[in-house]
N, C-alpha and C. Protein backbone atom coordinates (compact mmCIF):
# COMPACT_ATOMS: atom_id res chain seq x y z
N UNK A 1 102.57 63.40 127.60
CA UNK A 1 103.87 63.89 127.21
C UNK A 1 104.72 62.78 126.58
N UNK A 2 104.45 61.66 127.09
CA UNK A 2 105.69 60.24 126.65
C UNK A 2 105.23 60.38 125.28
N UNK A 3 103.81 60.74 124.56
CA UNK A 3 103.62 60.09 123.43
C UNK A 3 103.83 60.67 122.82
N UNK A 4 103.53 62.18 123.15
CA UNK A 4 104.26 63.19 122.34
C UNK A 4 105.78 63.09 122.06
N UNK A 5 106.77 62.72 123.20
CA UNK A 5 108.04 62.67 122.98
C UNK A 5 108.74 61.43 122.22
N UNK A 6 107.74 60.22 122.24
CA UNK A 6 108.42 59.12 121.38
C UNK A 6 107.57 59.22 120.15
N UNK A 7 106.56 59.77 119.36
CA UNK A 7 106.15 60.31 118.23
C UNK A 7 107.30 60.95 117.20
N UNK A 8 108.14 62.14 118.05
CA UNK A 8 109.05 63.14 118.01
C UNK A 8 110.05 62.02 117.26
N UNK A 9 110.27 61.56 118.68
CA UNK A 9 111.77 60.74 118.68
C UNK A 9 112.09 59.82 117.24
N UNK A 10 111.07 59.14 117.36
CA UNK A 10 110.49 57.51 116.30
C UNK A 10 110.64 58.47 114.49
N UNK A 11 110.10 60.19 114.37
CA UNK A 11 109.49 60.42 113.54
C UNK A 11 110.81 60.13 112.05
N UNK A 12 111.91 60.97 112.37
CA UNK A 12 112.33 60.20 110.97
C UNK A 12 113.20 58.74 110.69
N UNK A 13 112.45 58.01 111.15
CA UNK A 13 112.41 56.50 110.93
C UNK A 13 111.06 55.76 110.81
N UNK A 14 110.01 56.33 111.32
CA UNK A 14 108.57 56.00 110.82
C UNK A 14 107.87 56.62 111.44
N UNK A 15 106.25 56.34 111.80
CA UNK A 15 104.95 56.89 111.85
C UNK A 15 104.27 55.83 112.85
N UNK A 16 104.02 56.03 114.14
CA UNK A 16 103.65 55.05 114.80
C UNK A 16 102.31 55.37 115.06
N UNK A 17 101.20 54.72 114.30
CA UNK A 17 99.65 54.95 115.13
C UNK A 17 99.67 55.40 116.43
N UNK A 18 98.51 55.92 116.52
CA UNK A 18 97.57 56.28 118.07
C UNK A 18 97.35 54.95 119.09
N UNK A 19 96.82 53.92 118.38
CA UNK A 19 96.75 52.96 119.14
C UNK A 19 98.62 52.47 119.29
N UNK A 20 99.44 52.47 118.32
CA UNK A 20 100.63 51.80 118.80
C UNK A 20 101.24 53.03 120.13
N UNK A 21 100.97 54.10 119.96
CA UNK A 21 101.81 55.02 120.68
C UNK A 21 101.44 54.77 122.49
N UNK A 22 99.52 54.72 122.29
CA UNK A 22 98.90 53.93 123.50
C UNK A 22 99.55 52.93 124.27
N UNK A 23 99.83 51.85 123.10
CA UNK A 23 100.70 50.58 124.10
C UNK A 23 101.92 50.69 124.35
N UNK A 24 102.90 51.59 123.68
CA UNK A 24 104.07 51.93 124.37
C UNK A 24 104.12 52.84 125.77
N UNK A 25 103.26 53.64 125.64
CA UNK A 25 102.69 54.43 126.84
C UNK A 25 102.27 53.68 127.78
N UNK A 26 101.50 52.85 127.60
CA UNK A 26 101.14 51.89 128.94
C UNK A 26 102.28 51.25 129.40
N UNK A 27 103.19 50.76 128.49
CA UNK A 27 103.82 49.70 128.92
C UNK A 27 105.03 51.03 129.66
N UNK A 28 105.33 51.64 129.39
CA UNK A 28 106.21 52.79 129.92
C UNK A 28 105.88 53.20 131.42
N UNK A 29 104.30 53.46 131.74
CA UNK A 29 104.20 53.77 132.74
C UNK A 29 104.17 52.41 133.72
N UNK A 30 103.22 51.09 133.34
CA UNK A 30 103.92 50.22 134.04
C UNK A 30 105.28 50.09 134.66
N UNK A 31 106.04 50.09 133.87
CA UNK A 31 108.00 50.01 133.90
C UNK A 31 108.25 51.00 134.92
N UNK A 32 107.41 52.23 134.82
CA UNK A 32 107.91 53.44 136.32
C UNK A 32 107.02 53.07 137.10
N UNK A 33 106.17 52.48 137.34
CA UNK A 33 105.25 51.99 138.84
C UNK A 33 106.16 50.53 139.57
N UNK A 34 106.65 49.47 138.79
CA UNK A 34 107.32 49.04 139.01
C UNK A 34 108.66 48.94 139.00
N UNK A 35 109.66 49.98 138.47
CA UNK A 35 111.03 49.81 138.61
C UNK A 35 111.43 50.68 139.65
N UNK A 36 109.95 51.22 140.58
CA UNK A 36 110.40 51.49 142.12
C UNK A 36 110.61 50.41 142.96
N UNK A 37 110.48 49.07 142.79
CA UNK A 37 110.46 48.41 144.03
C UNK A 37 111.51 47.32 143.47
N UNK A 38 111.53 46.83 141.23
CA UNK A 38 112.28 45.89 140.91
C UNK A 38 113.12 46.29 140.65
N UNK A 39 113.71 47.78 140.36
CA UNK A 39 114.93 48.20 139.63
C UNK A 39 114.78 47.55 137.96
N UNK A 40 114.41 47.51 137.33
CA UNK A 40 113.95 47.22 136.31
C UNK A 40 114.99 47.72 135.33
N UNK A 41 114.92 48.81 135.16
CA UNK A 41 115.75 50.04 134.43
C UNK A 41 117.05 50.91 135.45
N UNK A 42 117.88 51.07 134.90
CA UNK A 42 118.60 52.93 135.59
C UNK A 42 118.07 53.84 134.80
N UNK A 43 117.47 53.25 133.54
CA UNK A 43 117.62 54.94 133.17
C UNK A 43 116.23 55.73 133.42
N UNK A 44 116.02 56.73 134.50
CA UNK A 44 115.14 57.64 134.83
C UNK A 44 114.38 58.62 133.87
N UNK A 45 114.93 59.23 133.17
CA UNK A 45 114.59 60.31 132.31
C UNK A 45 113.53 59.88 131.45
N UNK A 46 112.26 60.66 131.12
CA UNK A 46 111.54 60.47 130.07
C UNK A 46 112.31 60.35 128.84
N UNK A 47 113.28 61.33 128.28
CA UNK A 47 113.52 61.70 127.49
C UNK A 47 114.89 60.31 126.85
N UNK A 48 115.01 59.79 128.06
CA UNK A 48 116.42 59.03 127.73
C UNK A 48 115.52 57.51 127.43
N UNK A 49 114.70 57.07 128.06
CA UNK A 49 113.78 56.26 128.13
C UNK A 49 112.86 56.48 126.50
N UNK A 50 112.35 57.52 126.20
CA UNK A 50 111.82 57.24 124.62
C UNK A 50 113.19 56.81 123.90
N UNK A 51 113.97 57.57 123.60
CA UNK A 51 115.47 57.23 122.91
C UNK A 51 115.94 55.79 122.85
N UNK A 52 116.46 55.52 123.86
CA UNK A 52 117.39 54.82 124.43
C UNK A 52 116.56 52.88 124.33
N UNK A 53 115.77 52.94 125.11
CA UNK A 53 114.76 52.04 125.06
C UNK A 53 113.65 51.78 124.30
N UNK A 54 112.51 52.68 123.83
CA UNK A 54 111.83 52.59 123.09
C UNK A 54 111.86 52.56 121.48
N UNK A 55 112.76 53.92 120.87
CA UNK A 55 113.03 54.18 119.81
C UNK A 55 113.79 53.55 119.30
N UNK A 56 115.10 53.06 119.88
CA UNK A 56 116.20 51.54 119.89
C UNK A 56 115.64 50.25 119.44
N UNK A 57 114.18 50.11 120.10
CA UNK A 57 113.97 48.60 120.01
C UNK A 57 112.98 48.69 118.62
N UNK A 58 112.19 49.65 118.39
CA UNK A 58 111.56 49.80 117.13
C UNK A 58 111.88 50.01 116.07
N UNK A 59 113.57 50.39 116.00
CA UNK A 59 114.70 50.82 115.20
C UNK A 59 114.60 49.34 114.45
N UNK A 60 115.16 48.65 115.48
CA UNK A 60 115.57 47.09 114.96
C UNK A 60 114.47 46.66 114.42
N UNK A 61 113.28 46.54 115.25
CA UNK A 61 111.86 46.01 114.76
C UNK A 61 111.46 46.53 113.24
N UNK A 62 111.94 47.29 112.69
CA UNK A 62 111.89 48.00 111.51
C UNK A 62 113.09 47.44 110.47
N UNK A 63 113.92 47.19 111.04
CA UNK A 63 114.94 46.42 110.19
C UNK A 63 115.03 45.28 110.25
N UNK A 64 113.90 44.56 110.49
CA UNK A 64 113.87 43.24 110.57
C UNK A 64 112.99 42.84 109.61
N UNK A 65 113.16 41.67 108.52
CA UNK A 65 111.98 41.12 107.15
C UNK A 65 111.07 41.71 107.33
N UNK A 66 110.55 41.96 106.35
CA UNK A 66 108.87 41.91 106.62
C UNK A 66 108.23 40.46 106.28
N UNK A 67 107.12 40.36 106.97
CA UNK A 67 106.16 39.25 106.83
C UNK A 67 106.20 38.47 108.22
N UNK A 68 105.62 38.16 109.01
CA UNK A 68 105.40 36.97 110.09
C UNK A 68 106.64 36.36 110.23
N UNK A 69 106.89 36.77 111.35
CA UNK A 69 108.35 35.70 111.99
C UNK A 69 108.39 35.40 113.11
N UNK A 70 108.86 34.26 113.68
CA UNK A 70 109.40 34.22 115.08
C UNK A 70 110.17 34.19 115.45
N UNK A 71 109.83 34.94 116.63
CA UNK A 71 111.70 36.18 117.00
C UNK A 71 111.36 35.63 118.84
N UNK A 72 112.60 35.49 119.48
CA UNK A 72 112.98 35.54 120.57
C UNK A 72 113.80 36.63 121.09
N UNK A 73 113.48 37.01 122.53
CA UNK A 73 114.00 38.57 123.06
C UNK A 73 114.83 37.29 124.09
N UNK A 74 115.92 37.28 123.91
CA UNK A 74 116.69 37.33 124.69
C UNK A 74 117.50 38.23 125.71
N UNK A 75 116.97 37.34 127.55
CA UNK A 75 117.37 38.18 128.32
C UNK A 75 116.43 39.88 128.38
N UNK A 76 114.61 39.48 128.28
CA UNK A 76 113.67 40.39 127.69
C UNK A 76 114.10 41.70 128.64
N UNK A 77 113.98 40.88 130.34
CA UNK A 77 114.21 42.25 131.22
C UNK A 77 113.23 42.58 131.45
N UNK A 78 112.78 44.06 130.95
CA UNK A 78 111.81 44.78 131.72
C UNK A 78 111.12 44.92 129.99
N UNK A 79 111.21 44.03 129.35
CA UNK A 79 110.67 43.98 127.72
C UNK A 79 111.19 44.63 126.40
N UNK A 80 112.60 44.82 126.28
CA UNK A 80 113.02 45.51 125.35
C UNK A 80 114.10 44.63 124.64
N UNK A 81 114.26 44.21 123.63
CA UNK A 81 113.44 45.19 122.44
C UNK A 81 112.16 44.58 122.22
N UNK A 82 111.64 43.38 123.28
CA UNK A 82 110.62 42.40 122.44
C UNK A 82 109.39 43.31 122.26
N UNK A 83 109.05 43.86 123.84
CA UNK A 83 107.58 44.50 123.87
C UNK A 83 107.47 45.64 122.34
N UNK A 84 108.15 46.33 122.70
CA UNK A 84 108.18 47.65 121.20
C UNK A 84 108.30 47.35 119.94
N UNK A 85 108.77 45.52 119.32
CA UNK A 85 108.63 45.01 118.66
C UNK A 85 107.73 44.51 118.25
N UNK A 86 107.07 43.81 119.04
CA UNK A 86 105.89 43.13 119.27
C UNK A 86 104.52 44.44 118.57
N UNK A 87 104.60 45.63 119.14
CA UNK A 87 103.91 46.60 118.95
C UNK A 87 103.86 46.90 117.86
N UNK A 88 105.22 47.44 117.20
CA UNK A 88 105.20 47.71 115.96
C UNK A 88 104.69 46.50 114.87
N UNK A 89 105.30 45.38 115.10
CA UNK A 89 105.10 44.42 114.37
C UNK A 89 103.85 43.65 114.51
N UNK A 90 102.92 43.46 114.74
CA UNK A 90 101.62 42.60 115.46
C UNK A 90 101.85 41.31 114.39
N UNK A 91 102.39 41.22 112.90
CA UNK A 91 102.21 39.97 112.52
C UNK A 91 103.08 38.87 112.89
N UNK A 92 104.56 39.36 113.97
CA UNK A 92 105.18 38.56 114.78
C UNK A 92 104.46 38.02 115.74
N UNK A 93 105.16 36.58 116.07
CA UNK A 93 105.20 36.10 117.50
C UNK A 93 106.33 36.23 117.99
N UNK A 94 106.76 36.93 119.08
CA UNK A 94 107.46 37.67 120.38
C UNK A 94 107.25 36.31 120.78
N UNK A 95 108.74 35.74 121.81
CA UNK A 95 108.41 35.27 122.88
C UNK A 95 109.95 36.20 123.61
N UNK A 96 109.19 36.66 125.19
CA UNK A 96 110.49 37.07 126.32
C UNK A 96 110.98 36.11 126.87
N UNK A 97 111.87 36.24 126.70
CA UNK A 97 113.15 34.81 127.88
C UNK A 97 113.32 35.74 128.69
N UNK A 98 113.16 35.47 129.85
CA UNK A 98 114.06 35.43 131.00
C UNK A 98 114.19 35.01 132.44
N UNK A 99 115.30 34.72 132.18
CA UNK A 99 115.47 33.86 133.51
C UNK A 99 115.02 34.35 134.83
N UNK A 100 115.17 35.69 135.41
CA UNK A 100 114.65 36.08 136.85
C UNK A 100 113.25 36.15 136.61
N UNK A 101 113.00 35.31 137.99
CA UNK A 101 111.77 35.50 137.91
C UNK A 101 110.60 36.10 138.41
N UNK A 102 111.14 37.37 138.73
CA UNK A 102 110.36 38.46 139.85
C UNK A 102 110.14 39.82 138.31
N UNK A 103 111.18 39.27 137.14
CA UNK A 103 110.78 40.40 136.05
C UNK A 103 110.50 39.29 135.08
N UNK A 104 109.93 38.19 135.26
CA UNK A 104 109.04 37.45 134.49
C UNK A 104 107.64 37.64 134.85
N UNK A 105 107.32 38.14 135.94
CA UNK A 105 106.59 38.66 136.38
C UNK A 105 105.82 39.57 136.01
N UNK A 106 107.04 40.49 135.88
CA UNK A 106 106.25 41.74 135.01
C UNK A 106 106.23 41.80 133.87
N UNK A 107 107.00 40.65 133.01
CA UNK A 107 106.77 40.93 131.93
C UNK A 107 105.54 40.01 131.77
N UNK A 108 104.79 39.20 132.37
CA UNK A 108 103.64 38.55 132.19
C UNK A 108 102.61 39.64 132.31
N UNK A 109 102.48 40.75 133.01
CA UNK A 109 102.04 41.87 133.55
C UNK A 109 101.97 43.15 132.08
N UNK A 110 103.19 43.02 131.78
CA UNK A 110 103.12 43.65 130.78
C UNK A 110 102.45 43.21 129.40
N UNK A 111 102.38 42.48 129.12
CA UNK A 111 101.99 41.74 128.24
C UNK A 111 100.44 41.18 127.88
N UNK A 112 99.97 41.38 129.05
CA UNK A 112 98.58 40.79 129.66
C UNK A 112 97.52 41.11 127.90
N UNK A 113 97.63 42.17 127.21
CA UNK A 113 97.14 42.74 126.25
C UNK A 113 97.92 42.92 125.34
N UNK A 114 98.43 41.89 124.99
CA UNK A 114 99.16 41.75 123.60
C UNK A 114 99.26 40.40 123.48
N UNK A 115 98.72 39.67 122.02
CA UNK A 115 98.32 38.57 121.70
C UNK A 115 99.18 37.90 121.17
N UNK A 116 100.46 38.69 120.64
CA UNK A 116 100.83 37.92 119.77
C UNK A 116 102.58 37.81 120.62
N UNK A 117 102.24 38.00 122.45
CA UNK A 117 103.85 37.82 122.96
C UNK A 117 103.38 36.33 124.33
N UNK A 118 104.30 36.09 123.91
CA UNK A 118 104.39 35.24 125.59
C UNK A 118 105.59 35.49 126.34
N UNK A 119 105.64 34.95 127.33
CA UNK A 119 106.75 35.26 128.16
C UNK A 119 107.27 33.66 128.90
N UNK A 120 108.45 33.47 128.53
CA UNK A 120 109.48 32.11 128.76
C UNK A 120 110.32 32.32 130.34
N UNK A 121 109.90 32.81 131.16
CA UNK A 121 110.62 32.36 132.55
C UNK A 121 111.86 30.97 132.98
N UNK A 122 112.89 30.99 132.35
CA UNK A 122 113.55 30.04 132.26
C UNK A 122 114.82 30.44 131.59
N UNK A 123 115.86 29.94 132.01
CA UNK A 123 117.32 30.29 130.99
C UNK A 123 117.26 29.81 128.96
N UNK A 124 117.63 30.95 128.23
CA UNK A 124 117.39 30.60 126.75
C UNK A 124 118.19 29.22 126.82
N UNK A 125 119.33 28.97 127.54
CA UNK A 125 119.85 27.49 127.17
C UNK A 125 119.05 26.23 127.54
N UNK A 126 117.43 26.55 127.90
CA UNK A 126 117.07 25.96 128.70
C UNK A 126 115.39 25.62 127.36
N UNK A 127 115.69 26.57 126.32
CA UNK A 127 114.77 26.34 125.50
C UNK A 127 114.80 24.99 124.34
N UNK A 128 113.79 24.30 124.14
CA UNK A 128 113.74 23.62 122.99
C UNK A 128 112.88 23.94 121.51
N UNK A 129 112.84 24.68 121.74
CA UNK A 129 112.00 25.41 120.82
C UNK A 129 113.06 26.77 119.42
N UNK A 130 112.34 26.54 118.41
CA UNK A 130 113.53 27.02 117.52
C UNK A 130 112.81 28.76 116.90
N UNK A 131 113.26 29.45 116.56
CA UNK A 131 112.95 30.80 115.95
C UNK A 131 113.72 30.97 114.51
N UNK A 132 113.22 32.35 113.90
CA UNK A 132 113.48 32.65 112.78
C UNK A 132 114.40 33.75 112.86
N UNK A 133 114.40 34.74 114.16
CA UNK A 133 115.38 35.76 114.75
C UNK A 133 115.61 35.58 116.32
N UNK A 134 116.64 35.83 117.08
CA UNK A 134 116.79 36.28 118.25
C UNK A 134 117.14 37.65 118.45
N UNK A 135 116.74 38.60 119.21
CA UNK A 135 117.14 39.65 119.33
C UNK A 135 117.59 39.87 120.95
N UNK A 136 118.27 40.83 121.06
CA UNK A 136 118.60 40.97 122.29
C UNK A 136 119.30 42.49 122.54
N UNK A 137 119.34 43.22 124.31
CA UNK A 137 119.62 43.71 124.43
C UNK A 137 119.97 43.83 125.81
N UNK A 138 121.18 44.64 126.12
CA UNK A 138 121.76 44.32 126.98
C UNK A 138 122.10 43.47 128.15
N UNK A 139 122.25 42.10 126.61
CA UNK A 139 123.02 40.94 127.42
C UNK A 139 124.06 40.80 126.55
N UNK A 140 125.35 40.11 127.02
CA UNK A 140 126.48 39.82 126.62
C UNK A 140 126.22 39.02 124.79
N UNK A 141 126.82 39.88 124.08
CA UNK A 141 126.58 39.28 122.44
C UNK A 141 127.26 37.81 122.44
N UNK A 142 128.15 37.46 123.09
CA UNK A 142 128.96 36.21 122.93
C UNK A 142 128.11 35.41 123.41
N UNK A 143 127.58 35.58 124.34
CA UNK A 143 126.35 34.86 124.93
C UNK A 143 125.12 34.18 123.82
N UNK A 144 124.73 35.51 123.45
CA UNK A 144 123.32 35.12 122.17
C UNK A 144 123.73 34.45 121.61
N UNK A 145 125.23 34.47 121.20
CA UNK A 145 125.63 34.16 119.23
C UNK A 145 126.00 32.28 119.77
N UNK A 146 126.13 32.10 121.51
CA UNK A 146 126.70 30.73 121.47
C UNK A 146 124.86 30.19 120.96
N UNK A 147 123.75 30.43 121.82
CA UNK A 147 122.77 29.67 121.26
C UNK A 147 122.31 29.33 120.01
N UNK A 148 121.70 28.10 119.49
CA UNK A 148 121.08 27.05 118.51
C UNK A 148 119.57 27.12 118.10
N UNK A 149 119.20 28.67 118.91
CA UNK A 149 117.90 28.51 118.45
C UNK A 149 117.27 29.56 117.42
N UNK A 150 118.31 30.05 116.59
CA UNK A 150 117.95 29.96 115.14
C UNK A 150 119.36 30.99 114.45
N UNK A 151 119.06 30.86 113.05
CA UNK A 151 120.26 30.92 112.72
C UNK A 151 120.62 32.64 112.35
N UNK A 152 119.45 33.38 113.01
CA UNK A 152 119.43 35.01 112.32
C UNK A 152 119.41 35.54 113.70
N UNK A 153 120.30 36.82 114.02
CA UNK A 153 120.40 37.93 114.93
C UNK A 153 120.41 39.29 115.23
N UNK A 154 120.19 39.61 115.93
CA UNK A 154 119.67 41.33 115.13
C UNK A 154 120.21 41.55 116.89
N UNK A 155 121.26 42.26 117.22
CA UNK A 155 121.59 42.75 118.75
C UNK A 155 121.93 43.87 119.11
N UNK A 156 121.26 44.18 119.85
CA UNK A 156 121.87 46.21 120.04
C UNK A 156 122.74 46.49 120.97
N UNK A 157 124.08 46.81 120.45
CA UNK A 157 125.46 47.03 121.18
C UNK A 157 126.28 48.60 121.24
N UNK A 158 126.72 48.79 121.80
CA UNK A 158 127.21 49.17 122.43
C UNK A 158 128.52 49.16 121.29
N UNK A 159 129.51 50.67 120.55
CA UNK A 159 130.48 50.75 120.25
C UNK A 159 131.70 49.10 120.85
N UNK A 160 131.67 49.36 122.08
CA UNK A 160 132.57 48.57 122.01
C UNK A 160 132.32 46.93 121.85
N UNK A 161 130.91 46.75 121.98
CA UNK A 161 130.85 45.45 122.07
C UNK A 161 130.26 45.18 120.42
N UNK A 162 130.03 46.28 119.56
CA UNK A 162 130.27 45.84 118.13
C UNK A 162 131.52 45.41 117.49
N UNK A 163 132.66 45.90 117.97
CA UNK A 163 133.78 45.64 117.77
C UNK A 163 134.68 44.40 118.00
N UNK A 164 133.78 43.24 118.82
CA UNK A 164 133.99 42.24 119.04
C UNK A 164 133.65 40.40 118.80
N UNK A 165 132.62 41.02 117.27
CA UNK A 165 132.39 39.64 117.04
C UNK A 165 132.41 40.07 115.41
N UNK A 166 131.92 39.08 114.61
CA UNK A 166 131.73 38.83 113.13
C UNK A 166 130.07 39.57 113.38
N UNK A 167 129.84 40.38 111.96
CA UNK A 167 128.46 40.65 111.50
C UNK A 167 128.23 40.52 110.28
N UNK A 168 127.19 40.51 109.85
CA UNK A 168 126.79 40.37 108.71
C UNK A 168 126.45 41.57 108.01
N UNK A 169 125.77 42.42 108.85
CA UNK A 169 125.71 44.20 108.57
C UNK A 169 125.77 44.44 109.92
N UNK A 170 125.99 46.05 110.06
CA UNK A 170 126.17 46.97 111.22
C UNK A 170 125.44 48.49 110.88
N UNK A 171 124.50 48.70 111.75
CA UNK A 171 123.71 49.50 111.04
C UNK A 171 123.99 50.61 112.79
N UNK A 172 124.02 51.93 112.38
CA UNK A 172 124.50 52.79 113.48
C UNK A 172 122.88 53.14 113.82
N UNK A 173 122.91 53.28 115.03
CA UNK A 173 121.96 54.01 115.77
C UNK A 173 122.04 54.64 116.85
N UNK A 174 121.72 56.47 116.86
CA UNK A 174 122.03 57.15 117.97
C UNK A 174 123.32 57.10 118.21
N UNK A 175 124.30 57.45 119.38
CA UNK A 175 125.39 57.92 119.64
C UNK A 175 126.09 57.23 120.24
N UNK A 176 126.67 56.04 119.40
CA UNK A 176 127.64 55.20 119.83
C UNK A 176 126.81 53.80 120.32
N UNK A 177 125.59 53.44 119.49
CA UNK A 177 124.63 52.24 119.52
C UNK A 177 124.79 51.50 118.19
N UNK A 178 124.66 50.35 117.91
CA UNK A 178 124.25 49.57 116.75
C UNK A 178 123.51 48.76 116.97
N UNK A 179 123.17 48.75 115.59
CA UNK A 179 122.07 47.23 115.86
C UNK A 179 122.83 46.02 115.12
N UNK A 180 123.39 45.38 115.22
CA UNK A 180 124.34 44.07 115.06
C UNK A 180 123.55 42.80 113.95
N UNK A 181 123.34 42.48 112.81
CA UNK A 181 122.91 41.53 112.03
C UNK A 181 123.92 40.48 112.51
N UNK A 182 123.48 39.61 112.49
CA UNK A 182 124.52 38.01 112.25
C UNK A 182 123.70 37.02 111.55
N UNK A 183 124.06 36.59 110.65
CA UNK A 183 123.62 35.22 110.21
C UNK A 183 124.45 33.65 110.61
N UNK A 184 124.22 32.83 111.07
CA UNK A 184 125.02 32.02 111.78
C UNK A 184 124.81 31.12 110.37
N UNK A 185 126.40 30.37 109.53
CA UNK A 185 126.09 29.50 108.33
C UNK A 185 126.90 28.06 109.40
N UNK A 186 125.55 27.31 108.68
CA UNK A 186 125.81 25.42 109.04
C UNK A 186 127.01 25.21 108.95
């Protein structure tokens, strides 16, 4: 049913293979075997869960260059937007930041079969390492935009928290979501 419903969801914004629909499905049911014991997520619903989480993070992953880049998921969580990025995109390298480390865990777990993500257990202020995008989702935008580790941003906010910094574009998604561009100039 999930694949049927994020097929649905994804369809007029693109066409996601059998094998991509597979690894969102796995990684989905992982996320409900474990966000009984880590709290991982609130949001319960199949239906809010393709939307909200899945279709969100592939949104961006789609509006991001084409060609090989390296992108950081800031504040990954329970893997969003990196994992569904990662999927769509295979000629990226994904790396997940995040600092707790009981959902570094799972995102090592999650990940186990996908080549082209790693997972950073450690605070992003804590990285030396530089990227070509950071993306992020639901962590504080003032937060992302203070880090140095690269100069392009792509963040999915929340009406009100679009309304609170400089962008470069603002692209609407779903009902009161954006996906936030920033280019940070020297």
């Amino acid at each position: 049913m999930f694949r049927e419903l994020l097929a649905h969801e994804f369809a007029p914004y693109g066409t996601l293979s059998l094998e991509q629909l597979g690894q969102l499905e796995s990684h989905y049911e992982l996320l409900l075997r474990w966000n009984a014991k880590l709290n991982l997520t609130r949001i319960d619903s199949i239906e809010e869960a393709a939307r909200l989480h899945y279709c969100e993070s592939l949104f961006l992953g789609q509006r991001l260059p084409v060609g090989p880049l390296r992108i950081a998921d800031i504040g990954s969580g329970s893997g969003f937007p990196g994992i569904p990025i990662a999927i769509l995109r295979p000629e990226c390298n994904i790396t997940l930041v995040e600092s707790h480390k009981r959902k570094g865990v799972f995102l090592t777990e999650a990940v186990r079969n996908l080549v082209n993500v790693k997972v950073v257990t450690d605070r992003a202020e804590n990285l030396q390492d530089t990227f070509d995008w950071l993306v992020s989702r639901a962590v504080n935008p003032a937060e992302v935009l203070k880090l140095n580790l690269a100069k392009n941003l792509a963040i999915l906010v929340g009406a009100d928290d679009a309304a609170t910094f400089q962008y470069s574009e603002l692209l609407p998604w779903g009902d009161k979501r954006y996906v936030v561009f920033h280019v940070k100039h020297p």
